[in-house]
Protein backbone atom coordinates (compact mmCIF):
# COMPACT_ATOMS: atom_id res chain seq x y z
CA UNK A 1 46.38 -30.39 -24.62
CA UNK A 2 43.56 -30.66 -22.26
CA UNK A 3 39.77 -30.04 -24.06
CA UNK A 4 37.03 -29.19 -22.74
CA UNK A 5 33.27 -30.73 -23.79
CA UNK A 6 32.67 -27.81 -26.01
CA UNK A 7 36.09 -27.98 -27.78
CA UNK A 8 35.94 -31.13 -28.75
CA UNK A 9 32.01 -30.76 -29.85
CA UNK A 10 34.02 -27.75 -32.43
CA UNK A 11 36.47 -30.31 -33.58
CA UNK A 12 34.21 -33.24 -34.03
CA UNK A 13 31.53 -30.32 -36.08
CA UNK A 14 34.17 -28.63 -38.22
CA UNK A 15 35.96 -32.22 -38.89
CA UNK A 16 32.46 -33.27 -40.78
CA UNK A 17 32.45 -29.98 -42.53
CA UNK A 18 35.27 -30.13 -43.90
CA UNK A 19 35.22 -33.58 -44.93
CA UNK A 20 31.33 -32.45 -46.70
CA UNK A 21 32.96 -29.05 -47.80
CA UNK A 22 36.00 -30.87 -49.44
CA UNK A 23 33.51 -33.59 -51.71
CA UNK A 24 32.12 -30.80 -53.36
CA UNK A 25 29.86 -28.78 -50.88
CA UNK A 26 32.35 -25.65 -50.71
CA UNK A 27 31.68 -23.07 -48.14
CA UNK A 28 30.17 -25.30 -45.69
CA UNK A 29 34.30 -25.27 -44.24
CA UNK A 30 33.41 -21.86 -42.97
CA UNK A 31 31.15 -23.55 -40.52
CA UNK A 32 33.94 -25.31 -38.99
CA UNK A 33 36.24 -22.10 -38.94
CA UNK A 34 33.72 -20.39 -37.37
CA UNK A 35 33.36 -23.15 -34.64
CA UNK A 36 37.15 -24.01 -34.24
CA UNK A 37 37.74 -19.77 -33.75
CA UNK A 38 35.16 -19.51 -31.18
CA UNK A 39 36.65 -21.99 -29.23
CA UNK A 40 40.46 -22.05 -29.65
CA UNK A 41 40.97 -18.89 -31.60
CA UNK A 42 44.16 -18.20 -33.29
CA UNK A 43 45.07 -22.22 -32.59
CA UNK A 44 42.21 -23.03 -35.07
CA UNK A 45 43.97 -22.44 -37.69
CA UNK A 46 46.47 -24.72 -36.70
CA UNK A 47 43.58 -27.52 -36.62
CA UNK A 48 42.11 -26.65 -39.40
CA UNK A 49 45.32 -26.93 -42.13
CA UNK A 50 45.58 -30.58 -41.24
CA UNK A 51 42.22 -31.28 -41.44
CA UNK A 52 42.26 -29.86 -45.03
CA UNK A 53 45.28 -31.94 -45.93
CA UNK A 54 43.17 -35.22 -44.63
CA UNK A 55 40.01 -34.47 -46.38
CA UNK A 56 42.40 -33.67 -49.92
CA UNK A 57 43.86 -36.86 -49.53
CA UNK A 58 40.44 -38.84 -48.76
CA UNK A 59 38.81 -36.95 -51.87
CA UNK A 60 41.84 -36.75 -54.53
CA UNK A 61 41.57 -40.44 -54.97
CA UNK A 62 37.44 -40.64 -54.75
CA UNK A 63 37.84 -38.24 -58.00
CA UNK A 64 41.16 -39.31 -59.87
CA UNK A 65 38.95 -39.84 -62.80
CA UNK A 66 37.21 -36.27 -62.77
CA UNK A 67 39.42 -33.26 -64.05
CA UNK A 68 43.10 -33.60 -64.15
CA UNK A 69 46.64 -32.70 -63.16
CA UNK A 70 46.88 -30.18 -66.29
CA UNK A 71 44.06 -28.49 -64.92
CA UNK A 72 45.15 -27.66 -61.73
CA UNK A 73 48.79 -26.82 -62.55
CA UNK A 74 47.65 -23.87 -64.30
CA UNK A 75 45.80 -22.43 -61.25
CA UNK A 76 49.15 -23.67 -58.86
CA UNK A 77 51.62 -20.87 -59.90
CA UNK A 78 50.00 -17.68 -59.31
CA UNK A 79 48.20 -19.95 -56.36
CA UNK A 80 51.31 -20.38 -54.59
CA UNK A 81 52.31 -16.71 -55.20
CA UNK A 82 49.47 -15.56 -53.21
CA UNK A 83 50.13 -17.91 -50.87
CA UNK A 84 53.40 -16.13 -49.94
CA UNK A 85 51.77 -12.86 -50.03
CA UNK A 86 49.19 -14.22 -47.37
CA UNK A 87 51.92 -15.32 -45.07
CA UNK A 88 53.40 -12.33 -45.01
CA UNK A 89 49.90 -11.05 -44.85
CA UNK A 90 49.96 -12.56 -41.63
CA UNK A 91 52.37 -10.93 -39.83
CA UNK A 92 51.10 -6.96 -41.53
CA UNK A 93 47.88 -7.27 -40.78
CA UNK A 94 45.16 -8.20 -38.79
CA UNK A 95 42.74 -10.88 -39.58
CA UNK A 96 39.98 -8.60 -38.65
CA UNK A 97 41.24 -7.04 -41.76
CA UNK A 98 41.87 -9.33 -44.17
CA UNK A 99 38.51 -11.35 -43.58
CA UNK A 100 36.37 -8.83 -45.24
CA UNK A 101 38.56 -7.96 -48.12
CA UNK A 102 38.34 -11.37 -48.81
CA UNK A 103 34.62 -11.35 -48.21
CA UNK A 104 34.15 -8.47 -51.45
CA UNK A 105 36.75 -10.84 -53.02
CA UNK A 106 33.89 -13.63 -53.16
CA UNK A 107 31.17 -11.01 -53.80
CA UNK A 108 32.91 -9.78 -57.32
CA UNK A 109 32.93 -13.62 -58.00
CA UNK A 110 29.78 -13.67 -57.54
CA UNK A 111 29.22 -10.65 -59.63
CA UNK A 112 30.82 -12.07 -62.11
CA UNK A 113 28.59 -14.94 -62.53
CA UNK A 114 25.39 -12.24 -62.66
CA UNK A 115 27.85 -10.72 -65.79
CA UNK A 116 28.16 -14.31 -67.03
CA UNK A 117 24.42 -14.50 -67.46
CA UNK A 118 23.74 -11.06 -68.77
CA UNK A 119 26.63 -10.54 -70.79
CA UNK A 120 27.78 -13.84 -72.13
CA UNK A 121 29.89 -12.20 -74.88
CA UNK A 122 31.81 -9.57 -72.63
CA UNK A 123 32.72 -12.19 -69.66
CA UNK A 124 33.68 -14.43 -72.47
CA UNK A 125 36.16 -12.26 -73.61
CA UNK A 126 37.06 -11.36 -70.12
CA UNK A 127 37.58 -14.71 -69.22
CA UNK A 128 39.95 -15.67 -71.60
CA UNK A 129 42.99 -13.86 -70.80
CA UNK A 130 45.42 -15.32 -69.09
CA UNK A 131 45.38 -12.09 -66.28
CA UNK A 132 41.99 -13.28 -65.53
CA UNK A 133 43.15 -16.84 -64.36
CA UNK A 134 46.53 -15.14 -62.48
CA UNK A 135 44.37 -12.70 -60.69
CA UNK A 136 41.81 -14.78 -59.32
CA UNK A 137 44.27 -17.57 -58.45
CA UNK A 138 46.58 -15.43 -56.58
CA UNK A 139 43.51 -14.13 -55.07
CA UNK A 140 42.80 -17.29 -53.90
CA UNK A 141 46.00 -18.26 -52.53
CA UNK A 142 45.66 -15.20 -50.38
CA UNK A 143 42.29 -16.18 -49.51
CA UNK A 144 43.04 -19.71 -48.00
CA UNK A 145 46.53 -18.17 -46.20
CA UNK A 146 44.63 -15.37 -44.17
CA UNK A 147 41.22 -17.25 -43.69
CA UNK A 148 40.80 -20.75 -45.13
CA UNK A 149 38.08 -19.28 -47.65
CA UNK A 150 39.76 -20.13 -50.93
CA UNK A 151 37.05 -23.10 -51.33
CA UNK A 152 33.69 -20.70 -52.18
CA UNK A 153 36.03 -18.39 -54.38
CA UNK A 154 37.73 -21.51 -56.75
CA UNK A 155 34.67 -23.00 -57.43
CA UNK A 156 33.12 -19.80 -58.82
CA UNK A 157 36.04 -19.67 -60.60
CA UNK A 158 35.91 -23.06 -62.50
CA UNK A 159 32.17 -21.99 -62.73
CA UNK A 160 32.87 -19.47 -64.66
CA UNK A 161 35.24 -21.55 -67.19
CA UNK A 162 32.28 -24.10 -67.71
CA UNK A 163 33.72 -26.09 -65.68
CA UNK A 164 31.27 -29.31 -65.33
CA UNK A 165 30.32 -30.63 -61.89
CA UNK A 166 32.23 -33.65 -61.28
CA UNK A 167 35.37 -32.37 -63.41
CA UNK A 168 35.33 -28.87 -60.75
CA UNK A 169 35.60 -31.47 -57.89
CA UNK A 170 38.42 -33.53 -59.58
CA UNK A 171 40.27 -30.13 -60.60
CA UNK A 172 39.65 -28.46 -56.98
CA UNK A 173 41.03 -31.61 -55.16
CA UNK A 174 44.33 -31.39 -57.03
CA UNK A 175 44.80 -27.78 -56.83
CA UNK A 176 44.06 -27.83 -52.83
CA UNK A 177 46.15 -30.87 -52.11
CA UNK A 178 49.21 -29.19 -53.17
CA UNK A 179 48.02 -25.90 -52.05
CA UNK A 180 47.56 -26.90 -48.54
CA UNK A 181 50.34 -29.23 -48.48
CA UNK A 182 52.45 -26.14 -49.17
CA UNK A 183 51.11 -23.97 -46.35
CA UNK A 184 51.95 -26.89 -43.62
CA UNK A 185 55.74 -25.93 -43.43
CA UNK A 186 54.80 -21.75 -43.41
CA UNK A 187 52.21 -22.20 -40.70
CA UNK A 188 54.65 -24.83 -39.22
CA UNK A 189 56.94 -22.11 -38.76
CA UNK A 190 54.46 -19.73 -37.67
CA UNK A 191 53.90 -22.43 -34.69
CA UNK A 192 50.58 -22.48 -35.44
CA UNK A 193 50.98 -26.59 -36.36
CA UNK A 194 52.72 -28.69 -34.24
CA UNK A 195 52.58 -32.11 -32.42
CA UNK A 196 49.84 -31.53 -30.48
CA UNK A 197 47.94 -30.13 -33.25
CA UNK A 198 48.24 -33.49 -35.19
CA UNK A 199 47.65 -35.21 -32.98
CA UNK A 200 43.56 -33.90 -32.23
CA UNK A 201 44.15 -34.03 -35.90
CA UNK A 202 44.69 -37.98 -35.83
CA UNK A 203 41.33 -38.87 -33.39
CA UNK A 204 39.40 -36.97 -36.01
CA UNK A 205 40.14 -38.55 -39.34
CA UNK A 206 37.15 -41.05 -38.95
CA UNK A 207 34.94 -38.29 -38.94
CA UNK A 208 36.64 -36.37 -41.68
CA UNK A 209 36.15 -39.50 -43.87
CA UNK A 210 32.73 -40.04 -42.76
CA UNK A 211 32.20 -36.10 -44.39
CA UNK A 212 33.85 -37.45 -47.43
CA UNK A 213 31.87 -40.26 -48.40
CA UNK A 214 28.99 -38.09 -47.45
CA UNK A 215 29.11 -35.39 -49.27
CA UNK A 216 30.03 -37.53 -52.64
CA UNK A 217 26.67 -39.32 -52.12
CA UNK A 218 25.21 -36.55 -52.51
CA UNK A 219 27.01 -34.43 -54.81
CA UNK A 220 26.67 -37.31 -57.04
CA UNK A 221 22.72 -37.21 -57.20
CA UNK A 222 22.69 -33.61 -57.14
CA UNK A 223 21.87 -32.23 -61.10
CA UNK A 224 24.33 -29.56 -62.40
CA UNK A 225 21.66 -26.87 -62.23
CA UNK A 226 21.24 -27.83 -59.01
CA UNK A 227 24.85 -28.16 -58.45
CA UNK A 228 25.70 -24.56 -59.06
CA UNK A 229 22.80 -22.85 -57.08
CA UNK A 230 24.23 -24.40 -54.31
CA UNK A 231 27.76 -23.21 -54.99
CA UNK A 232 26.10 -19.58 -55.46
CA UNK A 233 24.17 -19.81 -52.58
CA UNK A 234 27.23 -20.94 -50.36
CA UNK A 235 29.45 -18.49 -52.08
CA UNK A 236 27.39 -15.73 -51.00
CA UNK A 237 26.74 -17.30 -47.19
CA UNK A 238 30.66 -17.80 -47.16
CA UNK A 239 31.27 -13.71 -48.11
CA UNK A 240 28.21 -12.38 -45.76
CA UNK A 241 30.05 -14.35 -43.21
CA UNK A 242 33.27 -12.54 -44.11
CA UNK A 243 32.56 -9.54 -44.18
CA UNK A 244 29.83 -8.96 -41.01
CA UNK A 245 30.57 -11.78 -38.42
C-alpha cells in the first residue's frame, strides 16, 4: 500500500491517540478516527481495530492490579450482543446514520451524570438494576462496531457505578481487550482488516506504546475530581463530534 506524506502524518497522530486514549484519556481516540477517515476513509477502520488491540494489550498489563476480570465479565455479555447488532448494523445502514445516534447515546450518559448529582437517590435506584448495566453495555458494543466510540460512553458508565479512577482503567482494559479482539474476525470478514492493514499496523506500535506510557504518567498524577471532569469534558467533545462533524 503506497502512502502518501499526509497519510502517514494520520497514522503516526491517531497511533498516539489511541495509545493516550487507551491509558485512561477516553475520547481523545476520536481524534485519530477523525484523522484516519479523512485520509483513508472506510479503510480507517480497518487501521484503527488493530491499533486498539495493540494499545489493550500494552495497557491490560500496566493495570493488572486495578479492577478485575469479574468486573468486566459482567459488562462482556450484553457487550458482545451489541456487537453483533453493530455488524449487522453495518451492512443496514449508513454510518452517516449511526454516528449521531450514537452521539445522543453519549449525551443521555452524560445526562445521567447531571441526574447523578441532582438526584442521588433516583439514579441510585436506577442504577441498580440489572437492565441498566444490559442496556448501556449493549449500547456500547454497538457504539465501538459502527464508530469506535464505545471508549467516552464506558467510562461514564463505570462513573456512574462509583467506579474509582485507577480501578475504571483496570476494568475498561479488560472489557476492551476482549471486545476488540472479538470484532477482528467480523471486520476480517468484512475485508476491512487484512495483511496490509497489519502490517502499517506493525511500523506503528512504537508510537502506540509511546501513547501508553504517556498517558499513565499522567493519569496517575491527575486527582479523581480532576479525573472525571476530564472524562465529562471528553464525553461531551466525543458526542458534539458525533453528532455535527
Amino acid at each position: 500500500m503506497e502512502l502518501g506524506a499526509e497519510q502517514w502524518a494520520a497514522l503516526v497522530a491517531a497511533a498516539l491517540f489511541t495509545g493516550l486514549s487507551k491509558a485512561g484519556l477516553s475520547g481523545l481516540s476520536l481524534i485519530g478516527v477523525l484523522f484516519l477517515a479523512e485520509a483513508f476513509g472506510m479503510a480507517s477502520v480497518g487501521l484503527l481495530l488493530p491499533m486498539l488491540i495493540i494499545a489493550d494489550l500494552a495497557v491490560y498489563p500496566a493495570y493488572r492490579k486495578d479492577g478485575t476480570w469479574g468486573d468486566a465479565l459482567r459488562l462482556l455479555p450484553p457487550a458482545l450482543l451489541g456487537v453483533l447488532i453493530g455488524w449487522w448494523l453495518l451492512g443496514v445502514i449508513s454510518e452517516e446514520i449511526g454516528r449521531p445516534v450514537i452521539g445522543g447515546v453519549i449525551l443521555c450518559m452524560l445526562g445521567l451524570q447531571v441526574m447523578k448529582k441532582w438526584s442521588p437517590v433516583c439514579f441510585k435506584q436506577m442504577s441498580a438494576r440489572v437492565s441498566y448495566t444490559w442496556v448501556i453495555a449493549s449500547l456500547g458494543g454497538v457504539a465501538s462496531t459502527l464508530a469506535n466510540a464505545a471508549g467516552p460512553l464506558m467510562q461514564l458508565y463505570l462513573l456512574s457505578k462509583n467506579y474509582e479512577k485507577l480501578r475504571l482503567i483496570g476494568t475498561a482494559a479488560r472489557f476492551f481487550l476482549v471486545l476488540n479482539l472479538v470484532k477482528l474476525p467480523l471486520l476480517g470478514q468484512l475485508d476491512l482488516v487484512h495483511r496490509e492493514t497489519l502490517k502499517l499496523n506493525a511500523f506503528m506500535i512504537p508510537v502506540i506504546l509511546l501513547g501508553v506510557w504517556s498517558g499513565r504518567g499522567i493519569i496517575k498524577s491527575l486527582s479523581p475530581k480532576v479525573f472525571e471532569m476530564i472524562v465529562l469534558v471528553f464525553a461531551s467533545l466525543a458526542a458534539a463530534r458525533l453528532l455535527f462533524f
